[in-house]
Each structure stands twice: as structure tokens, then as C-alpha cells.
C-alpha atoms as a PDB file:
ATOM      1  CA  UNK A   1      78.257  97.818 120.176  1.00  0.00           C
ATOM      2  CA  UNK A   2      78.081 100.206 117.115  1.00  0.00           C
ATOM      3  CA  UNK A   3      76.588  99.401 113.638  1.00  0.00           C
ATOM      4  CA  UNK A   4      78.815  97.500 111.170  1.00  0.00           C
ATOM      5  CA  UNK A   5      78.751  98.950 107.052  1.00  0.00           C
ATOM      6  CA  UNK A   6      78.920  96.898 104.793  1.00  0.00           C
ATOM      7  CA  UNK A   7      79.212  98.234 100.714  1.00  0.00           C
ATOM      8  CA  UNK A   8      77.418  95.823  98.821  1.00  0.00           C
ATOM      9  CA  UNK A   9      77.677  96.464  94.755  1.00  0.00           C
ATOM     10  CA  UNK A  10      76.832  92.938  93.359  1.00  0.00           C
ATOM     11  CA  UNK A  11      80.338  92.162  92.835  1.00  0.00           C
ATOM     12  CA  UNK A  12      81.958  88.566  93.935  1.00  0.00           C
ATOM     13  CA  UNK A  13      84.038  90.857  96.376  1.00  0.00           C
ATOM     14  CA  UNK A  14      81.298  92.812  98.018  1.00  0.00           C
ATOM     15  CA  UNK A  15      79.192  89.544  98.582  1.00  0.00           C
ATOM     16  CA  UNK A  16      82.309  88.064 100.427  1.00  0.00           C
ATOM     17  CA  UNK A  17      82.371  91.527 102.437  1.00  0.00           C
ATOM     18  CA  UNK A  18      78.838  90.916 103.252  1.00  0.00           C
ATOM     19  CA  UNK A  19      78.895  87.540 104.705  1.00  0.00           C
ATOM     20  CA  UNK A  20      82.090  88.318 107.068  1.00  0.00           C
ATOM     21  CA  UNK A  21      80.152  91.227 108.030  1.00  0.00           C
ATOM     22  CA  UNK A  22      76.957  89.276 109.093  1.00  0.00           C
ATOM     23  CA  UNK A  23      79.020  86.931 111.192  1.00  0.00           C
ATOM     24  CA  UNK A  24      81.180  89.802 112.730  1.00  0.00           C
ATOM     25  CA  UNK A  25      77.885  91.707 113.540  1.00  0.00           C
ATOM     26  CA  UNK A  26      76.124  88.189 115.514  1.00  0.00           C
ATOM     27  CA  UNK A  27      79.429  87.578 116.876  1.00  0.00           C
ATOM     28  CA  UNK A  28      79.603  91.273 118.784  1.00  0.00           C
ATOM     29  CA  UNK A  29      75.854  91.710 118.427  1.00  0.00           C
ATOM     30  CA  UNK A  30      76.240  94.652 116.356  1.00  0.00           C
ATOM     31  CA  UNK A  31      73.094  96.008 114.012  1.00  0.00           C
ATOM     32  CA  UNK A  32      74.447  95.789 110.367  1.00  0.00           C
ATOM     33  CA  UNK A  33      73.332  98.238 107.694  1.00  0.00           C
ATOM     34  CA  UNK A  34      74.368  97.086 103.638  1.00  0.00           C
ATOM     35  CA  UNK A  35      74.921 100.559 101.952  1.00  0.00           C
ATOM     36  CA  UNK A  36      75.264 100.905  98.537  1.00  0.00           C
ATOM     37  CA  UNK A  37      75.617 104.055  95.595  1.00  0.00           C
ATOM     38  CA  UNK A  38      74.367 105.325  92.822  1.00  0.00           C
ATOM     39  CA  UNK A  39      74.491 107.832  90.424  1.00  0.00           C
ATOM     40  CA  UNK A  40      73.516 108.645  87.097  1.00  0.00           C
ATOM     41  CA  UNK A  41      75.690 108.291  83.737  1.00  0.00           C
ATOM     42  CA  UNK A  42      77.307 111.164  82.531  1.00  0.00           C
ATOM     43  CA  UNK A  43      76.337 110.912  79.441  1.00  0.00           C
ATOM     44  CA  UNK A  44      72.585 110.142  78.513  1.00  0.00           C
ATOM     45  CA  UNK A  45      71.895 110.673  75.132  1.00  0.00           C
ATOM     46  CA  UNK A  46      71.001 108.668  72.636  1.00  0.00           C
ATOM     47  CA  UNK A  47      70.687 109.205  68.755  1.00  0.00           C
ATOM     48  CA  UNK A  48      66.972 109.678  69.112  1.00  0.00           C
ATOM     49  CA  UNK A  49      67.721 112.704  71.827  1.00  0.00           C
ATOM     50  CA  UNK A  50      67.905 112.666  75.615  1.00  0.00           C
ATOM     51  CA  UNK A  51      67.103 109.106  77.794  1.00  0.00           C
ATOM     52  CA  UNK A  52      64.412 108.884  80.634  1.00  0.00           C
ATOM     53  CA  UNK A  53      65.698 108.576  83.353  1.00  0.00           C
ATOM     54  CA  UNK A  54      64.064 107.344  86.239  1.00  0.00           C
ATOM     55  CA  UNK A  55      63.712 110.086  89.021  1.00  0.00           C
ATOM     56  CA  UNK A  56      65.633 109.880  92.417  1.00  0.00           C
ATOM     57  CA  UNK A  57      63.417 108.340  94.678  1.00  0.00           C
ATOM     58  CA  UNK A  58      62.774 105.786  91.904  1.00  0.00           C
ATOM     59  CA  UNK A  59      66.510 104.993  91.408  1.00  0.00           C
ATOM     60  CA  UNK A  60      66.945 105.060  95.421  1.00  0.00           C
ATOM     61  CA  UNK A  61      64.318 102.326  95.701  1.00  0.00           C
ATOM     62  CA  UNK A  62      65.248 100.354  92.470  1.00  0.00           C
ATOM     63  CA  UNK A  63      68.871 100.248  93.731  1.00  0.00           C
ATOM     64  CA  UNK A  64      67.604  99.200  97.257  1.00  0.00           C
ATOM     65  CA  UNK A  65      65.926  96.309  95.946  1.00  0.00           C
ATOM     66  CA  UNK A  66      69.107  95.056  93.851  1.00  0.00           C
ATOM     67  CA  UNK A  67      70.829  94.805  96.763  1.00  0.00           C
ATOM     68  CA  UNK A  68      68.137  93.416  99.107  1.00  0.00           C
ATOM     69  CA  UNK A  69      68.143  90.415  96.649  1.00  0.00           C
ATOM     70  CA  UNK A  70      71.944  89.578  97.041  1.00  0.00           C
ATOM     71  CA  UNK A  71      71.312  90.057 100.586  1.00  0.00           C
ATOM     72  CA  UNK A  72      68.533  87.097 100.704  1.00  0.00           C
ATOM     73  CA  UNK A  73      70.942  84.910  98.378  1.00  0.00           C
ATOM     74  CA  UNK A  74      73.963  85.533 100.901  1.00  0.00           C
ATOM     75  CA  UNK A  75      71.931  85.835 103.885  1.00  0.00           C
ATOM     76  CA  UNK A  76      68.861  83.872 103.429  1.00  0.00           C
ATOM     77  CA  UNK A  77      66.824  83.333 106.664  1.00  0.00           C
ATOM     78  CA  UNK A  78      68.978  86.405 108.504  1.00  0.00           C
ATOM     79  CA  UNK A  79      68.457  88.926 105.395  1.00  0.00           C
ATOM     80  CA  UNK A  80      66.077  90.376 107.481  1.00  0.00           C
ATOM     81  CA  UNK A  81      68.122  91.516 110.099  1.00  0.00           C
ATOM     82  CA  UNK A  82      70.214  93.472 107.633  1.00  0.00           C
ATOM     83  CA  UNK A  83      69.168  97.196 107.021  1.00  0.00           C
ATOM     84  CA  UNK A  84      69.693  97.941 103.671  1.00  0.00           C
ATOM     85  CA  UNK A  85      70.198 101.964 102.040  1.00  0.00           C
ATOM     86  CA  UNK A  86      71.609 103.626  99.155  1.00  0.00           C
ATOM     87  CA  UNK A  87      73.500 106.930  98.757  1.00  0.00           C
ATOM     88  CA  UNK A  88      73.432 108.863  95.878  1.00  0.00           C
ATOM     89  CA  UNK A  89      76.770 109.538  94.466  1.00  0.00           C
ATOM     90  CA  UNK A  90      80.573 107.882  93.735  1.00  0.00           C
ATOM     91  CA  UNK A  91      80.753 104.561  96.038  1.00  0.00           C
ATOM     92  CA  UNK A  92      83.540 106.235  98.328  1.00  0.00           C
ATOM     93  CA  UNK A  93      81.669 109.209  99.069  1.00  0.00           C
ATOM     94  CA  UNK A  94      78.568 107.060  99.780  1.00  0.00           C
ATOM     95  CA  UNK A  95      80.786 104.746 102.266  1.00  0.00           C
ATOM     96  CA  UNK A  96      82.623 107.436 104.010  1.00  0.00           C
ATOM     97  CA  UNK A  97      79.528 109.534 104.507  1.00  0.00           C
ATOM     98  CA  UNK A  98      78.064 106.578 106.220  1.00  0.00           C
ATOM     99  CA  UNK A  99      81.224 105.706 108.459  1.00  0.00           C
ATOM    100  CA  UNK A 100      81.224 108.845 109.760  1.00  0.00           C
ATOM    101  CA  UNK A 101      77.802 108.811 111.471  1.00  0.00           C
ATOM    102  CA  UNK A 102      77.526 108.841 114.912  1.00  0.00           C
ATOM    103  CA  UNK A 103      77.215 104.934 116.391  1.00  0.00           C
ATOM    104  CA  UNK A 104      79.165 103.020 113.275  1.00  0.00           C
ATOM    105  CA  UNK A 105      82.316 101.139 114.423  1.00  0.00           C
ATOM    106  CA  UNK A 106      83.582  99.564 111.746  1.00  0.00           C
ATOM    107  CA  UNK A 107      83.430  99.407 107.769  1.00  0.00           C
ATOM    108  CA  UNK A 108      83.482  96.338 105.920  1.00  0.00           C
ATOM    109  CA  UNK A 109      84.339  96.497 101.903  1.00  0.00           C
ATOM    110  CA  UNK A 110      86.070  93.748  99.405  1.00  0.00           C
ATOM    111  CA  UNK A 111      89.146  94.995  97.883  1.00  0.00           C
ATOM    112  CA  UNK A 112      87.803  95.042  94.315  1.00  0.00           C
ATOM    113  CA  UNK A 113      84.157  95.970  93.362  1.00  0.00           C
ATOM    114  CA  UNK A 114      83.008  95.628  89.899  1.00  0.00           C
ATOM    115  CA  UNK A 115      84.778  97.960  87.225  1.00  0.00           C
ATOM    116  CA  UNK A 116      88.074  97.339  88.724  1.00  0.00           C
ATOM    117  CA  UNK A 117      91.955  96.185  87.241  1.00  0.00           C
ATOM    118  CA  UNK A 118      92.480  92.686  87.465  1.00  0.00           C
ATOM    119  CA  UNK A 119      95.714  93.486  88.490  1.00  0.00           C
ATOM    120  CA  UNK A 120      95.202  95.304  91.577  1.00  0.00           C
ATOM    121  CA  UNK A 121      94.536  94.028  94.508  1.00  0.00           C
ATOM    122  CA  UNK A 122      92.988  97.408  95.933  1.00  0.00           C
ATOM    123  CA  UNK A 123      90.536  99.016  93.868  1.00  0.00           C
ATOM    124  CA  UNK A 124      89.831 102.844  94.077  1.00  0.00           C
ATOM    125  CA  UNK A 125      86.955 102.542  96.457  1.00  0.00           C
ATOM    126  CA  UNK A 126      88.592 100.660  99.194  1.00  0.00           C
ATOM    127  CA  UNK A 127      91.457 102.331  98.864  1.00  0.00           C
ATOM    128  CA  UNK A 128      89.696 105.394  99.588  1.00  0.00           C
ATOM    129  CA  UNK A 129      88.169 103.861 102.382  1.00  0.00           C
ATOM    130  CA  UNK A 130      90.965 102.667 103.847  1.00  0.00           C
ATOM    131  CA  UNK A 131      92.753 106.550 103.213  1.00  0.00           C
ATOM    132  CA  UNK A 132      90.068 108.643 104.073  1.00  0.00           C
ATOM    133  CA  UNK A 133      87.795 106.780 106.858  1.00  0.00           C
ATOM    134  CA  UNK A 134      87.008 107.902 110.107  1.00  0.00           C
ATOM    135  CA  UNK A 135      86.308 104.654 111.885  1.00  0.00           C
ATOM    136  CA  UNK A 136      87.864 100.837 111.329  1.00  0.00           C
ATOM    137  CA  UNK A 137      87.952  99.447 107.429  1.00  0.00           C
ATOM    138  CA  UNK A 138      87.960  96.027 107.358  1.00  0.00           C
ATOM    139  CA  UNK A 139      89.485  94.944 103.707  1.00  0.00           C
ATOM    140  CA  UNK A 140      88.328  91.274 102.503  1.00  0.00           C
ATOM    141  CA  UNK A 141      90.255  89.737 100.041  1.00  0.00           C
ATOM    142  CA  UNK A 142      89.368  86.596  98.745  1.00  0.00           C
ATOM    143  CA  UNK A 143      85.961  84.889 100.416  1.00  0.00           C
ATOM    144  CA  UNK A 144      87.193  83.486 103.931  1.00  0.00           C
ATOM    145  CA  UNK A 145      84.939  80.795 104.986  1.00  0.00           C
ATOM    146  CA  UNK A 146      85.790  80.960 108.637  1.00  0.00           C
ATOM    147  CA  UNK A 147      87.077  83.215 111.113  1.00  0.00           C
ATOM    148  CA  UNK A 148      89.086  80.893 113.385  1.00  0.00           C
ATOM    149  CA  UNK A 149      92.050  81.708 112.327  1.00  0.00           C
ATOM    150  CA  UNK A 150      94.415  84.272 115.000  1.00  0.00           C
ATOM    151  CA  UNK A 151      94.320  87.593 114.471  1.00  0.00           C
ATOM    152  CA  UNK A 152      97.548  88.988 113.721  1.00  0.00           C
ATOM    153  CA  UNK A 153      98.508  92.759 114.496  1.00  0.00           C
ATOM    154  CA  UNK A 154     101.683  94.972 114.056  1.00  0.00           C
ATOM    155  CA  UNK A 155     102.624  96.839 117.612  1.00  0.00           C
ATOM    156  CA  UNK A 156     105.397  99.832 117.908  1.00  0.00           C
ATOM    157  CA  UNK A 157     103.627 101.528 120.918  1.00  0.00           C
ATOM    158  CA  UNK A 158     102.535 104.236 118.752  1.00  0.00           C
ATOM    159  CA  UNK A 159      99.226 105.683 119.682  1.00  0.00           C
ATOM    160  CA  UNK A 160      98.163 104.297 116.282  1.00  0.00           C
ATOM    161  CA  UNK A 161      99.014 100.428 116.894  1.00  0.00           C
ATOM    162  CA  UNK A 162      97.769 100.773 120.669  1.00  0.00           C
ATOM    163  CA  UNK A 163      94.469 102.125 119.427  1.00  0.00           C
ATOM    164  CA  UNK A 164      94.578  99.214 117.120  1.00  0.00           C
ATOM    165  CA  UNK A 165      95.571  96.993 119.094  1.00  0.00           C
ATOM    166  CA  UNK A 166      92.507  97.935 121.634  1.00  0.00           C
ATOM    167  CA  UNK A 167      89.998  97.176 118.808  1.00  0.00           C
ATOM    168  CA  UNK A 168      91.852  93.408 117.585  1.00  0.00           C
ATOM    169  CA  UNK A 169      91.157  92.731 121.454  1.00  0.00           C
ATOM    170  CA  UNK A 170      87.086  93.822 120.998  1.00  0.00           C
ATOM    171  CA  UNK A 171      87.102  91.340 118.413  1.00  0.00           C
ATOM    172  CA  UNK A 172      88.980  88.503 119.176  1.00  0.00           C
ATOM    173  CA  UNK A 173      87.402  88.805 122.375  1.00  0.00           C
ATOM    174  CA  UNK A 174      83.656  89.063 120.517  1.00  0.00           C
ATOM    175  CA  UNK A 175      84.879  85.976 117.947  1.00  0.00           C
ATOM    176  CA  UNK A 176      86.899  84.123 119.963  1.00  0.00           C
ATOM    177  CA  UNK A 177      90.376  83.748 118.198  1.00  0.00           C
ATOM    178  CA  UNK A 178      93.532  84.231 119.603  1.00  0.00           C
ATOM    179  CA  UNK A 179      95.614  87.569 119.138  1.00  0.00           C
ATOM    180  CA  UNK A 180      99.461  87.235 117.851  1.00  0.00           C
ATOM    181  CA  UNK A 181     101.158  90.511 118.329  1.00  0.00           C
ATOM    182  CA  UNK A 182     104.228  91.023 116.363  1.00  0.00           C
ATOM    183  CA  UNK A 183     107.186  93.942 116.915  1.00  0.00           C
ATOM    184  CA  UNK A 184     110.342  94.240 114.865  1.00  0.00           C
ATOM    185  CA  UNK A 185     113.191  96.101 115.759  1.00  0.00           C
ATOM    186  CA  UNK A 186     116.090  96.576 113.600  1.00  0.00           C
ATOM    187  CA  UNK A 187     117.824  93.901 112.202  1.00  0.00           C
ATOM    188  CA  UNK A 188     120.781  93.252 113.709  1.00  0.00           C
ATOM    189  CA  UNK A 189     119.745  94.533 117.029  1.00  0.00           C
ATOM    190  CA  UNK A 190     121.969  93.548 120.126  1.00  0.00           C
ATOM    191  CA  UNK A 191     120.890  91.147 122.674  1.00  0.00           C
ATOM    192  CA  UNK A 192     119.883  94.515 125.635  1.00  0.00           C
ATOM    193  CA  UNK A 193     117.900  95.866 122.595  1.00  0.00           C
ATOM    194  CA  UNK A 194     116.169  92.536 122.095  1.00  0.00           C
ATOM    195  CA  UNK A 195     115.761  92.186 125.992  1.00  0.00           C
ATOM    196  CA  UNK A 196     114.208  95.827 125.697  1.00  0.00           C
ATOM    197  CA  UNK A 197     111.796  95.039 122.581  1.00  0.00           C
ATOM    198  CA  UNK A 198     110.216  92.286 124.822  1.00  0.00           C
ATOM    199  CA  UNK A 199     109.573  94.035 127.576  1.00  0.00           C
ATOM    200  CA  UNK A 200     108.061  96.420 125.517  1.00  0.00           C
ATOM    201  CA  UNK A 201     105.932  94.413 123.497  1.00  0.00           C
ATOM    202  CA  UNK A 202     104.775  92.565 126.956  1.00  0.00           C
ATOM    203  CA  UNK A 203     104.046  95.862 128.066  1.00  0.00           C
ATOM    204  CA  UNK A 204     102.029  97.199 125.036  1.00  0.00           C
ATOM    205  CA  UNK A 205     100.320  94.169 125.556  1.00  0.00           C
ATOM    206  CA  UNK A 206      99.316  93.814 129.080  1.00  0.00           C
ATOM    207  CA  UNK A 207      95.479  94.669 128.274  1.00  0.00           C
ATOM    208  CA  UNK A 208      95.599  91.281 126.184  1.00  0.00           C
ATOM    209  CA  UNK A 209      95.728  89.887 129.447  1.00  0.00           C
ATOM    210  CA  UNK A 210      93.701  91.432 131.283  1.00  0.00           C
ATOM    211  CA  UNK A 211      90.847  90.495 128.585  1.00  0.00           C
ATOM    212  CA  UNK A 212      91.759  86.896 129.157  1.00  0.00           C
ATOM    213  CA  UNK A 213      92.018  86.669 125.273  1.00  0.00           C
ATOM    214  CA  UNK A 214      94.364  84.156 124.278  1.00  0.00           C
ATOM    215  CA  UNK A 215      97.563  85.232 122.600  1.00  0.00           C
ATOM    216  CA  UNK A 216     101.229  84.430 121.502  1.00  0.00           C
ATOM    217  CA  UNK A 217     103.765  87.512 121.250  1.00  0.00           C
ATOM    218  CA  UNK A 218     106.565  87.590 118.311  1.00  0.00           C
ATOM    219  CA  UNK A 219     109.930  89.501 117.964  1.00  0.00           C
ATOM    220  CA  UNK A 220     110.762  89.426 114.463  1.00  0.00           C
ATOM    221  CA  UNK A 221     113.869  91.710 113.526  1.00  0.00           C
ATOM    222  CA  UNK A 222     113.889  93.570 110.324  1.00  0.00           C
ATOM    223  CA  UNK A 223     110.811  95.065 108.008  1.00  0.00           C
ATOM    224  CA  UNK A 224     107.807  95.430 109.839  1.00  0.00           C
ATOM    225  CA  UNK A 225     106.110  95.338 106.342  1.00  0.00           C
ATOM    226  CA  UNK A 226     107.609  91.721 105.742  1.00  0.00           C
ATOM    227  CA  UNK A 227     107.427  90.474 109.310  1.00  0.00           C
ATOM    228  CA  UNK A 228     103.746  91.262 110.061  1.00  0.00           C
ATOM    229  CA  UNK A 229     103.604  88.880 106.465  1.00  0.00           C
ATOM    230  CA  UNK A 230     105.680  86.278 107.623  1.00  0.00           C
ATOM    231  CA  UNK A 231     104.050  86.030 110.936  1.00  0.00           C
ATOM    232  CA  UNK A 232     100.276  85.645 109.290  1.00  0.00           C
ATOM    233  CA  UNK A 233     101.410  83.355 106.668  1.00  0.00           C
ATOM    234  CA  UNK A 234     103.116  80.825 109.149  1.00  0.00           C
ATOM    235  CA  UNK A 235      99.886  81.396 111.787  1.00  0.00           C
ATOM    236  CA  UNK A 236      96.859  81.137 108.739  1.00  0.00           C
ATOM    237  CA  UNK A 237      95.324  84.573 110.189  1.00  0.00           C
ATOM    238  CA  UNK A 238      92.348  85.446 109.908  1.00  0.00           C
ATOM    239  CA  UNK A 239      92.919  88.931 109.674  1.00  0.00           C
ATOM    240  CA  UNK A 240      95.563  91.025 109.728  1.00  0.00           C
ATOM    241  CA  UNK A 241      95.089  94.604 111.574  1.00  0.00           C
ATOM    242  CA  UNK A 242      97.398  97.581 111.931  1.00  0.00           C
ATOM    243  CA  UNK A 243      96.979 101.067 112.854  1.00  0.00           C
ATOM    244  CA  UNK A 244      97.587 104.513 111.085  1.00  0.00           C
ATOM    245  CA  UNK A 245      99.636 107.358 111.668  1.00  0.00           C
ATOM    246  CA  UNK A 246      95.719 109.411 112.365  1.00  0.00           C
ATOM    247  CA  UNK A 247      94.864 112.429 110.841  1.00  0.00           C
ATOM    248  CA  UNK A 248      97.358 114.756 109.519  1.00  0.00           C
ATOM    249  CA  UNK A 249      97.697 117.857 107.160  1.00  0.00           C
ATOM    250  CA  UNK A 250      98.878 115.873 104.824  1.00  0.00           C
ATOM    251  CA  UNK A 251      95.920 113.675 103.936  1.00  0.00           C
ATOM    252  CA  UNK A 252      97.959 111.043 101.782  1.00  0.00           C
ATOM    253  CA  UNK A 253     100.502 109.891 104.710  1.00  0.00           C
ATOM    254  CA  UNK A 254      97.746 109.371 106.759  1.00  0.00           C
ATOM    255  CA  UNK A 255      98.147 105.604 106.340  1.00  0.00           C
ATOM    256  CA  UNK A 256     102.246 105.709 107.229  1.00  0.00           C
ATOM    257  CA  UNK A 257     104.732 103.372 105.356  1.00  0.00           C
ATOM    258  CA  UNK A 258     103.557  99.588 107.068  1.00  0.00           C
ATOM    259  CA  UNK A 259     100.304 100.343 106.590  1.00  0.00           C
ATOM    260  CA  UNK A 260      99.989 101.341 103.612  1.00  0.00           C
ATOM    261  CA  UNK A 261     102.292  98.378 102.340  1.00  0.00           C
ATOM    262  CA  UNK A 262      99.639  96.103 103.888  1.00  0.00           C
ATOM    263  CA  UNK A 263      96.411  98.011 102.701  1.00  0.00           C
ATOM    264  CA  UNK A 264      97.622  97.841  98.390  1.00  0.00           C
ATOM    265  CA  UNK A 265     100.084  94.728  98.888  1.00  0.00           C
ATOM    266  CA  UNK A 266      98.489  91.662 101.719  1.00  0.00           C
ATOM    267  CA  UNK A 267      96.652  88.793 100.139  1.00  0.00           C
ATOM    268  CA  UNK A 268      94.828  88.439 103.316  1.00  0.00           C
ATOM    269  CA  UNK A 269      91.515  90.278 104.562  1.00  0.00           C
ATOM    270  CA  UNK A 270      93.032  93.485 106.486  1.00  0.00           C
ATOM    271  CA  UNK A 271      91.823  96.281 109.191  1.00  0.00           C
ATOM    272  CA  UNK A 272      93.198  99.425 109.144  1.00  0.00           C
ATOM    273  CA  UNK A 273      92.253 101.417 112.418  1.00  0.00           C
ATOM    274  CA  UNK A 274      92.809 104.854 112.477  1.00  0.00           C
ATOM    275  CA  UNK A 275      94.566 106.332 115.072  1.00  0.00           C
ATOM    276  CA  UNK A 276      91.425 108.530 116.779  1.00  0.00           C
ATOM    277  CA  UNK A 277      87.044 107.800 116.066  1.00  0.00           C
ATOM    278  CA  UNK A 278      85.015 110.388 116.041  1.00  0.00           C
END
């Protein structure tokens, strides 16, 4: 197994982030690095002329050992398994820059950080994350205590959802929940074209199975966006995963219309799994 990120900033939402990530990484036996940014203020003058600054290195280790304390309060006896870093620059460039080494499988943020609208439930830096990153971005909302709840995933047979769908089965497998795979077709769909969306969805499906990983399949007609809702309301899941349309020239449909409704709009924590790694 890869590395897990986690971005750690302090903030109520990171912390969260941080503890899911330390029981994802025992469960798989993945190393886990906590990666944070910094960078300094635009504007340092005061009325008696410039401010000191610390130097680089300075702020590299000063920031380092901010975050190695929240990772012994979180953490406590396994802080020590947790490599801590910091990049120097904006928070998304930091995180992406990290996701995209060689060996990292997955990227864990919460949806706010500190600085951030009370009204939104995706903040700029996970929502660049979630746009922009090259391997899976785990979204934590709230602070979810446990991780037994199913995990819930939307499934059209595009090579996005089947690539997703191959890394819910990694984890479920790894955690030991249950997968519920959902498919809508069109409301109002006739009873051969509900025949036909089961077959499919057993077919999509069919390496569920093989993984012995426990699992219920749905049919729910209508809005993808609302059924893949629905379905993890009525279940309490755990997490909620769908897949993205990969890269394209157009960098801001890369998420496609379901998953980007689920990345700004779900209450629950979220994966978004690009279509291709690497």
C-alpha cells in the first residue's frame, strides 16, 4: 500500500481529517505523512519600517513543530508513526504537489480549513483538491467517530465509476464495511430497461464478489445526484465515493455533473477518484 496525505492546518476540520486518516492508514497498513503550508504575508510592514521575518528553514521547522503538536493531541501514543512536512506556498499547491509523488494513494483533507465561509461546505483548498488531484481525495465533513458504516458508491460503467469502484473495494476490503452500489436510470424507465440496469449493475459489480466483500446493490430511478443521497442517508454511510470524468482539456469539467454535486453539496465525508493515477 501507498502513503496516505493528510493536510493538517490546526483547524477543527483538518484534526478530524487527521484522525480518519490514522485509522485508514492501520487499517490498510499504509505509512501516513501530515503535510502542511506556509507562506509569508504579503504585506510586512509596519509603521516603524519592514518586519523580521524569520528565514525559510526557520519557518519550515517552526511550522513543523505546530503541527507535530496537534498530531500528539490527536494521535497521542501513535504520533510517532506519523511523518510530518511542510511546503512552502498556498495550501493547494502544497497538497497537490504532494499527491502527485510517486507511492501516495490517497489524500485526506476536511472540507473547511481555517479562514473559510461559514456557509460553505467546501472551502477553496479542498475544492481544489478535489478539482485538480491526481490520486483519491477523501473529503471529511463533520468528525466521524467510526468507520462502520457501508460505503456507498455511484456506478454507470463509466471508466470513471469502475476505477472508483475498484478503490471502494481496496477499502472496504482493508476496513471491513460493506459496499452498497447504487445505479439510476431514467425515471420512468420500462420494466426491459430495468431488467437491463440490473444486469448491468451485477455486472459492473462482479469484482465485489470476487473480493468476498460484503455488499447490497440498489436501482434507484431518477437523479443520480439525489439517489446516491437517498441511498447513504437511509444506509448511515460511512463514506460516500464516486468517480470523475479524468483528465480533460477542459480542466473545470473534470469532476462531471454527479460529482461535482456531491464534492460542494453532501453532508457526509466523500472520495472523489479520478478516473486514471499516475
Amino acid at each position: 500500500m501507498g502513503d496516505i496525505i493528510v493536510g493538517v492546518d490546526g483547524s477543527d476540520g483538518s484534526r478530524a481529517a487527521l484522525r480518519w486518516a490514522a485509522r485508514t492508514s492501520a487499517a490498510r497498513g499504509a505509512g501516513l505523512r501530515a503535510v502542511t503550508a506556509w507562506q509569508y504575508p504579503a504585506n510586512a510592514v509596519t509603521p516603524a519600517g519592514p518586519a523580521r521575518l524569520p528565514g525559510p528553514e526557520e519557518m519550515d521547522e517552526r511550522t513543523c513543530d505546530e503541527v507535530r503538536a496537534v498530531v500528539r493531541e490527536e494521535l497521542v501514543a501513535d504520533a510517532d508513526l506519523v511523518e510530518v512536512e511542510a511546503g512552502r506556498g498556498p495550501a493547494a499547491s502544497v497538497l497537490l504537489t504532494a499527491a502527485a509523488r510517486p507511492g501516495t494513494d490517497m489524500l485526506v483533507v476536511g472540507a473547511r480549513g481555517l479562514g473559510g465561509f461559514a456557509g460553505l461546505l467546501l472551502g477553496s483548498v479542498s475544492q481544489e483538491c478535489v478539482e485538480h488531484s491526481p490520486c483519491p481525495v477523501v473529503v471529511l465533513r463533520g468528525d466521524p467517530e467510526t468507520m462502520d458504516g457501508p460505503i456507498v458508491i455511484g456506478l454507470d460503467g463509466s471508466e470513471g465509476s469502475i476505477r472508483a469502484l475498484e478503490w471502494a473495494i481496496d477499502l472496504a476490503e482493508a476496513t471491513g464495511v460493506p459496499i452498497v452500489a447504487v445505479h439510476a436510470p431514467i425515471i420512468g424507465a420500462n420494466n426491459a430497461m430495468m431488467d437491463a440496469a440490473r444486469q448491468a449493475l451485477e455486472q459492473w459489480c462482479a469484482p465485489i464478489g470476487a473480493r468476498s466483500v460484503p455488499h447490497e446493490l440498489r436501482i434507484e430511478p431518477g437523479d443520480a445526484r439525489t439517489a446516491l443521497e437517498h441511498v447513504a442517508d437511509e444506509t448511515g454511510a460511512s463514506l460516500l465515493v464516486v468517480g470523475t470524468r479524468g483528465l480533460g482539456a477542459v480542466r473545470g469539467l473534470l469532476l462531471g455533473s454527479v460529482a461535482g454535486y456531491v464534492a460542494r453539496y453532501s453532508t457526509r465525508p466523500i472520495a472523489v477518484v479520478p478516473r486514471s493515477t499516475g
